[in-house]
C-alpha atoms as a PDB file:
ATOM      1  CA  UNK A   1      46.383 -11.627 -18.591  1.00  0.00           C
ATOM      2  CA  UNK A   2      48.909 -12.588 -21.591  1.00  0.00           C
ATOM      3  CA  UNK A   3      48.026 -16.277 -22.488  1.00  0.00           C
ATOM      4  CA  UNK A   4      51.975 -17.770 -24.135  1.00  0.00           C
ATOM      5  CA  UNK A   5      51.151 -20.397 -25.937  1.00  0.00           C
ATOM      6  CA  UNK A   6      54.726 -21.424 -27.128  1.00  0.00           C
ATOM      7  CA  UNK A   7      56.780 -24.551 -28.180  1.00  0.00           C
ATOM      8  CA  UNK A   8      60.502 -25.536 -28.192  1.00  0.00           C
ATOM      9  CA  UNK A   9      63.075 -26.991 -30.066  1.00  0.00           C
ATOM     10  CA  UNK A  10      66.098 -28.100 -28.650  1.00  0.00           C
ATOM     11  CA  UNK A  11      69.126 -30.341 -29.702  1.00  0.00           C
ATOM     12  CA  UNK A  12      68.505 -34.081 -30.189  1.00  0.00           C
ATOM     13  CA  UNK A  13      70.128 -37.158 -31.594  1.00  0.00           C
ATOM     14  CA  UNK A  14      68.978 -40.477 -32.941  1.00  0.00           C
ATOM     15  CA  UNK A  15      70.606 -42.211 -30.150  1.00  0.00           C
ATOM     16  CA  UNK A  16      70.731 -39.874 -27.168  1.00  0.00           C
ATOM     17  CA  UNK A  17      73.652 -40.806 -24.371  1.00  0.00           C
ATOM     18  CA  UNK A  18      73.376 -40.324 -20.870  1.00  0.00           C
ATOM     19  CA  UNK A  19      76.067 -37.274 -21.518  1.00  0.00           C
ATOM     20  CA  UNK A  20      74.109 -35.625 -23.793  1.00  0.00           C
ATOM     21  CA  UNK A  21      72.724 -32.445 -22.134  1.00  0.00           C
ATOM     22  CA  UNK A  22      69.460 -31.306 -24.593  1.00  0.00           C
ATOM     23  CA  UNK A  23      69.405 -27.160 -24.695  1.00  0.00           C
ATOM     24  CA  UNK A  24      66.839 -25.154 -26.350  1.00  0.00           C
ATOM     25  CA  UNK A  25      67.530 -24.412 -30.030  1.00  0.00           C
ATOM     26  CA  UNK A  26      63.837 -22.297 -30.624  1.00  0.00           C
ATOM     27  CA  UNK A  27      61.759 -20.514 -28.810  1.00  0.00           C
ATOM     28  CA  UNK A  28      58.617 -20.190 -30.683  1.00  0.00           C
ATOM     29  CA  UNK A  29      55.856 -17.884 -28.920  1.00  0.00           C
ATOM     30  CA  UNK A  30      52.674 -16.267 -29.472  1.00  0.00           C
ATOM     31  CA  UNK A  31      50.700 -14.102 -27.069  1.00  0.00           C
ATOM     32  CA  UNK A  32      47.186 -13.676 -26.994  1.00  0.00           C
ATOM     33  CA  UNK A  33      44.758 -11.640 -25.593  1.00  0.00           C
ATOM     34  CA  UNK A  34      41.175 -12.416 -23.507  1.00  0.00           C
ATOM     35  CA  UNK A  35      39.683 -12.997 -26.648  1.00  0.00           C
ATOM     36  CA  UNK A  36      42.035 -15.864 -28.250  1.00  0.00           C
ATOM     37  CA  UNK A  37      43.895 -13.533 -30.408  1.00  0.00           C
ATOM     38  CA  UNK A  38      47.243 -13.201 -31.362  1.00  0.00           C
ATOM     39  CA  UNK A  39      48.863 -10.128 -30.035  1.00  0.00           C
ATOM     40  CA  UNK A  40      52.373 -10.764 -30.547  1.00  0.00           C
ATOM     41  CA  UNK A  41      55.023 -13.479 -31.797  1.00  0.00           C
ATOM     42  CA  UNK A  42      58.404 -14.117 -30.510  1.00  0.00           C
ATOM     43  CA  UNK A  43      60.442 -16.620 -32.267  1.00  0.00           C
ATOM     44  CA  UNK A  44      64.488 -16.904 -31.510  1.00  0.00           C
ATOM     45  CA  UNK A  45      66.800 -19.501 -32.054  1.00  0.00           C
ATOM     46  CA  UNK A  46      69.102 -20.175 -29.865  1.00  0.00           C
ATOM     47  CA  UNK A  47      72.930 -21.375 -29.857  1.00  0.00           C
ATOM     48  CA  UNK A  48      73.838 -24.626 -27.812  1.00  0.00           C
ATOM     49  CA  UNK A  49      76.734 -24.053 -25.882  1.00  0.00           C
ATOM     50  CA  UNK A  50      77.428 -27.800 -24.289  1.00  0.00           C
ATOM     51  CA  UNK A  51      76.973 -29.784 -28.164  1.00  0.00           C
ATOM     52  CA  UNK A  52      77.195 -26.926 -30.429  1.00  0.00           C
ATOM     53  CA  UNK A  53      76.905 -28.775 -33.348  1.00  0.00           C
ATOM     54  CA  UNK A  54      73.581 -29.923 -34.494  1.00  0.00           C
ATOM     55  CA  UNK A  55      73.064 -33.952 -35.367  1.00  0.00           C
ATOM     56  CA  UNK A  56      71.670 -34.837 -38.553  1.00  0.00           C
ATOM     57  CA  UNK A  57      69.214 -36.101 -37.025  1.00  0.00           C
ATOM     58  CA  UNK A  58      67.780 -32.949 -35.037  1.00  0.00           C
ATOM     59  CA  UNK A  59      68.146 -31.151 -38.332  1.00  0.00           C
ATOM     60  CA  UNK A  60      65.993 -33.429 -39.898  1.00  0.00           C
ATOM     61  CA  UNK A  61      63.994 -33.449 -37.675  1.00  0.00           C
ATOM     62  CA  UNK A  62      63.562 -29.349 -36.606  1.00  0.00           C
ATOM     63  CA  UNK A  63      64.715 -28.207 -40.177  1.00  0.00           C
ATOM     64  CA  UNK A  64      66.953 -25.901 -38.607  1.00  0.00           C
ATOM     65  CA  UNK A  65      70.213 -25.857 -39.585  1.00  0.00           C
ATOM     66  CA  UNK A  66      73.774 -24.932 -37.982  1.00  0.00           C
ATOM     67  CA  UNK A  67      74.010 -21.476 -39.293  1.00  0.00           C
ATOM     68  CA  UNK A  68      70.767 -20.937 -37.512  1.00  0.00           C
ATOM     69  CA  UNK A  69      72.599 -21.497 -34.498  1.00  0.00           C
ATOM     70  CA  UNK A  70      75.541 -20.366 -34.977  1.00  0.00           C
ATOM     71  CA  UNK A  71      74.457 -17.048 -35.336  1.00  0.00           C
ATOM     72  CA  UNK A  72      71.822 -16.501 -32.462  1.00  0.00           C
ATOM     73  CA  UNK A  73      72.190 -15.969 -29.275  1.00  0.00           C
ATOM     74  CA  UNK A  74      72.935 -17.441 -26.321  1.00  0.00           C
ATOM     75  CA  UNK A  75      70.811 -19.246 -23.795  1.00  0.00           C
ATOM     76  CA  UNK A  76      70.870 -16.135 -20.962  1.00  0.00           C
ATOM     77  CA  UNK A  77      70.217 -13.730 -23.506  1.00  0.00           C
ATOM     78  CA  UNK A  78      67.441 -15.163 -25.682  1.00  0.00           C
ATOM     79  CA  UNK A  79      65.327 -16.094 -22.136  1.00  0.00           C
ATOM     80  CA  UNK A  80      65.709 -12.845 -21.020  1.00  0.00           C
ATOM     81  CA  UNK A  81      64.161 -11.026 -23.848  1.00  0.00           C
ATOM     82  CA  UNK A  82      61.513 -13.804 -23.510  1.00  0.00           C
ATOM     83  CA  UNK A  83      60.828 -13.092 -20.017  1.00  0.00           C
ATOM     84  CA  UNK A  84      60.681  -9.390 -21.116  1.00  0.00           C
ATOM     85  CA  UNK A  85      58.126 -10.429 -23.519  1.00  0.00           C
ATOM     86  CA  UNK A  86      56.209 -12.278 -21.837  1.00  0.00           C
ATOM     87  CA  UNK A  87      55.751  -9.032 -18.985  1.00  0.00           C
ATOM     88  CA  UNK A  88      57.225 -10.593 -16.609  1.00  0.00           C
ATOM     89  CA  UNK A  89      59.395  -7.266 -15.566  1.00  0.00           C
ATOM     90  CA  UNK A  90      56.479  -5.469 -16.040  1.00  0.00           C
ATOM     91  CA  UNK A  91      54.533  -8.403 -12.892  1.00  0.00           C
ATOM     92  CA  UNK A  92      51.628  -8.294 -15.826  1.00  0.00           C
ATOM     93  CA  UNK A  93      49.879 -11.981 -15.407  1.00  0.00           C
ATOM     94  CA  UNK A  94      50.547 -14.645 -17.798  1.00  0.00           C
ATOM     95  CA  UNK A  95      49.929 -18.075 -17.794  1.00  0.00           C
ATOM     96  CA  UNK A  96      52.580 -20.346 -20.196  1.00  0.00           C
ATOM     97  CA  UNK A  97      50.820 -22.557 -22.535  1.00  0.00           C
ATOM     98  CA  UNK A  98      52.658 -25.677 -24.066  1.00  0.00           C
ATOM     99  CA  UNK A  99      51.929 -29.120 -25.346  1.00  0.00           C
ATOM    100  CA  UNK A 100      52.510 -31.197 -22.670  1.00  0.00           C
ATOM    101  CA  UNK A 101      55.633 -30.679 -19.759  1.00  0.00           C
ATOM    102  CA  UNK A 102      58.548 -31.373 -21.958  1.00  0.00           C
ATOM    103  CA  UNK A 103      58.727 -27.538 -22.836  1.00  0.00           C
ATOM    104  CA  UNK A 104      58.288 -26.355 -18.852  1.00  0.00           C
ATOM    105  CA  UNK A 105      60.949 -29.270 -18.003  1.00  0.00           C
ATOM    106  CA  UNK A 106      63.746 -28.072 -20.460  1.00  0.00           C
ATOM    107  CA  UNK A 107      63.354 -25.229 -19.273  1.00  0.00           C
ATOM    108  CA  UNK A 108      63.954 -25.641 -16.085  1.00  0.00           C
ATOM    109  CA  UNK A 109      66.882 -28.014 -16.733  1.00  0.00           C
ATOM    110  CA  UNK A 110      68.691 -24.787 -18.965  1.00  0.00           C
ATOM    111  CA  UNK A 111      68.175 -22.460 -16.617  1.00  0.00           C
ATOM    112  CA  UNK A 112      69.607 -24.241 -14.078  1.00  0.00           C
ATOM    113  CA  UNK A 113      72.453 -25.297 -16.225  1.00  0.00           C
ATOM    114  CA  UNK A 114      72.777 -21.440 -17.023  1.00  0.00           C
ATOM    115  CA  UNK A 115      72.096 -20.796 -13.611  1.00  0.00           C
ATOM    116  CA  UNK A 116      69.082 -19.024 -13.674  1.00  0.00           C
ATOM    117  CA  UNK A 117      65.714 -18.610 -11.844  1.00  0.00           C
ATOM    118  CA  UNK A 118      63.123 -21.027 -12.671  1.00  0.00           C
ATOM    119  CA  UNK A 119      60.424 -18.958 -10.286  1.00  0.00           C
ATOM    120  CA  UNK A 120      58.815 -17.660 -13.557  1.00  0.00           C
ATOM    121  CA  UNK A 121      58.136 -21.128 -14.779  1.00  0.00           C
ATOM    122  CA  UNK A 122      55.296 -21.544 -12.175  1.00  0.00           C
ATOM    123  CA  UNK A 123      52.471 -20.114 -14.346  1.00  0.00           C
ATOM    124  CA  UNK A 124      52.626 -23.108 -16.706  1.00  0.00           C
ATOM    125  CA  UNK A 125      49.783 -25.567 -17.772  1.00  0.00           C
ATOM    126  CA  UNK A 126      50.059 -28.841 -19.859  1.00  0.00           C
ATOM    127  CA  UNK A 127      47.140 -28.125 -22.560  1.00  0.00           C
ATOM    128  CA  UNK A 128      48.245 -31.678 -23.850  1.00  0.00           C
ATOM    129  CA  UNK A 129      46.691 -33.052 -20.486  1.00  0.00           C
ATOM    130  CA  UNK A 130      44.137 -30.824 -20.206  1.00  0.00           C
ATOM    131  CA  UNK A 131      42.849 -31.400 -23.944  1.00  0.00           C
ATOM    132  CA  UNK A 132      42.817 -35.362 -23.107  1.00  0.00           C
ATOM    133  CA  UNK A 133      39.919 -34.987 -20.569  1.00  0.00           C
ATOM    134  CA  UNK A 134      37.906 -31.951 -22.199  1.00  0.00           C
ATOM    135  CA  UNK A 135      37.677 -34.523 -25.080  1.00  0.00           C
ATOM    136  CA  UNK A 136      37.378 -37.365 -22.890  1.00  0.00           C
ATOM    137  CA  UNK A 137      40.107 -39.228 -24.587  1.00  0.00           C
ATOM    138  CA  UNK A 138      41.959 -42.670 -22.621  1.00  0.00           C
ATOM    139  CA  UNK A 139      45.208 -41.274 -23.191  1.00  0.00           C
ATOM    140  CA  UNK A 140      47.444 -37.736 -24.725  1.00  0.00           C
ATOM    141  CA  UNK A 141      47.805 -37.169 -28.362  1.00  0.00           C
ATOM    142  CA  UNK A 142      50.426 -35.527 -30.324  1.00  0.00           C
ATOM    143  CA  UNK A 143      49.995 -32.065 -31.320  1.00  0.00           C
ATOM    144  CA  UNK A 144      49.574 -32.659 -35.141  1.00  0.00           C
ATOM    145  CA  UNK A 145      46.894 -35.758 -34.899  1.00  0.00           C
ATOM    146  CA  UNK A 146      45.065 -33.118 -32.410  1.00  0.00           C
ATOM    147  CA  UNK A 147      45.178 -30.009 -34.639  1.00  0.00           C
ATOM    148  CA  UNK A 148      43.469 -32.626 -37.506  1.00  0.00           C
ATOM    149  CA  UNK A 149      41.160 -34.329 -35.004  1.00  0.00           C
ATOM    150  CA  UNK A 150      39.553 -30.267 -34.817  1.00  0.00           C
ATOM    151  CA  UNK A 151      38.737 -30.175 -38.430  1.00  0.00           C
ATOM    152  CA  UNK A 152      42.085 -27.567 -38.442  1.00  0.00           C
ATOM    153  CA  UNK A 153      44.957 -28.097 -41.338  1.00  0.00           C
ATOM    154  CA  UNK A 154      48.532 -28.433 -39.595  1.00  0.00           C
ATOM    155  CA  UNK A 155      49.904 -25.482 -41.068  1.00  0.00           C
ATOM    156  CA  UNK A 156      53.954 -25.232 -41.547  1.00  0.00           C
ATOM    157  CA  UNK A 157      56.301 -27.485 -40.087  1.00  0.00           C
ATOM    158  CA  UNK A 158      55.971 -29.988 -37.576  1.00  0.00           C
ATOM    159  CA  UNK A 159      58.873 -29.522 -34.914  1.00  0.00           C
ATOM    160  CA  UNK A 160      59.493 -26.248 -35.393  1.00  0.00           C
ATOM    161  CA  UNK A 161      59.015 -24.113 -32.173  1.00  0.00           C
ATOM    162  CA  UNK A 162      57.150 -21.623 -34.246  1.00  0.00           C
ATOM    163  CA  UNK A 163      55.049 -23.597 -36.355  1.00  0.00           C
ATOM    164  CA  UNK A 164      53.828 -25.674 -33.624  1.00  0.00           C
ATOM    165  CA  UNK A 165      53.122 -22.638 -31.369  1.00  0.00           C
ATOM    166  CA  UNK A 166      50.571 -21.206 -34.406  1.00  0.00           C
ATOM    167  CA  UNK A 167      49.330 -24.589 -35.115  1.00  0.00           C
ATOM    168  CA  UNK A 168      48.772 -24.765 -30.695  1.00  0.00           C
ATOM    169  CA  UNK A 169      47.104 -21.557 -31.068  1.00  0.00           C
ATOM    170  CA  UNK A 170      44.290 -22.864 -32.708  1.00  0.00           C
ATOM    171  CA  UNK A 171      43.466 -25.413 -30.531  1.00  0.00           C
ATOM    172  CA  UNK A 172      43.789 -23.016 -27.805  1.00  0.00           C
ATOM    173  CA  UNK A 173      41.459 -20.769 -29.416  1.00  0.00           C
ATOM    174  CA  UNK A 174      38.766 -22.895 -30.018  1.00  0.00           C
ATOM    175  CA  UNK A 175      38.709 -24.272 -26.040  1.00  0.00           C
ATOM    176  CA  UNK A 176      39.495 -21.233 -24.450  1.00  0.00           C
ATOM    177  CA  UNK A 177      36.915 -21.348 -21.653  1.00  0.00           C
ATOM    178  CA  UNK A 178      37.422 -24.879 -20.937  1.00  0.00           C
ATOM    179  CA  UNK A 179      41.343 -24.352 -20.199  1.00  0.00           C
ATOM    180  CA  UNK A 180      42.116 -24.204 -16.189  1.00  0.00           C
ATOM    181  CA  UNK A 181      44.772 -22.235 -14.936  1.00  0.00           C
END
């Protein structure tokens, strides 16, 4: 089984319109292994084809910047060596790991706006959710007050796909048995 714990970045703005259409800017990935441990990372950025040029607010707020972008690749291509990764070719089990649904969600909203299969999306769970009842809290916390609230130091920086995903790895780690897939 590969466990993916993984975050995303994608484009934003201060004051989002209704025809703003977010894509997926970073893929930030890490696999482990039955034993919590990192196998394998798989970080991309990827360019936005819809609003190819970044706000100023989403590079505030993802520190990546347009030439990031401008010189990845696209949607299609990125997900596909993802999938690859990930062993999905290869029908090895995995199990997608993110904080919360917003990463499953966009997802699913770029691949059908790329028109692509979302069937590999399936194998997904919210640790976000599931952290808020192993620790018997009233409601979800952010991923940064959580990695604290474990006695862990938020390592890197916050809203970046593959800082998060490292900084999720830890909490993974440390409740692997109590995660249900």
């Amino acid at each position: 089984m590969n466990y993916i714990v993984f975050d995303l970045e994608a484009t934003c703005w201060e004051f989002r319109r209704a025809s703003h259409k977010q894509e997926v800017i970073e893929i930030g990935a890490l696999k482990l292994d039955e034993y919590a441990q990192v196998t394998e990372v798989f970080c991309r950025f990827i360019q936005p084809v819809f609003h190819p040029t970044l706000s100023p607010f989403c590079k505030k707020l993802t520190s990546i910047e347009q030439e990031d972008v401008e010189k990845a690749k696209e949607y299609r291509e990125v997900v596909e060596e993802f999938q690859e990764w990930i062993g999905l070719f290869d029908d090895e089990e995995y199990v997608l790991c993110s904080w919360g649904f917003f990463d499953r969600k966009i997802l699913e909203n770029n691949c059908a706006l790329h028109k692509m299969d979302i069937d590999w999306l399936e194998h997904h769970i919210s640790l976000k959710h599931q952290y808020k009842d192993i620790r018997k809290l009233n409601k979800p916390i952010g991923l940064k007050r959580a990695v604290e609230q474990e006695g862990f130091e938020f390592t890197g920086t916050h809203h970046r796909g593959i800082d998060d995903a490292h900084n999720l790895a830890k909490i993974f780690g440390k409740y692997f048995d109590d995660w249900r897939y």
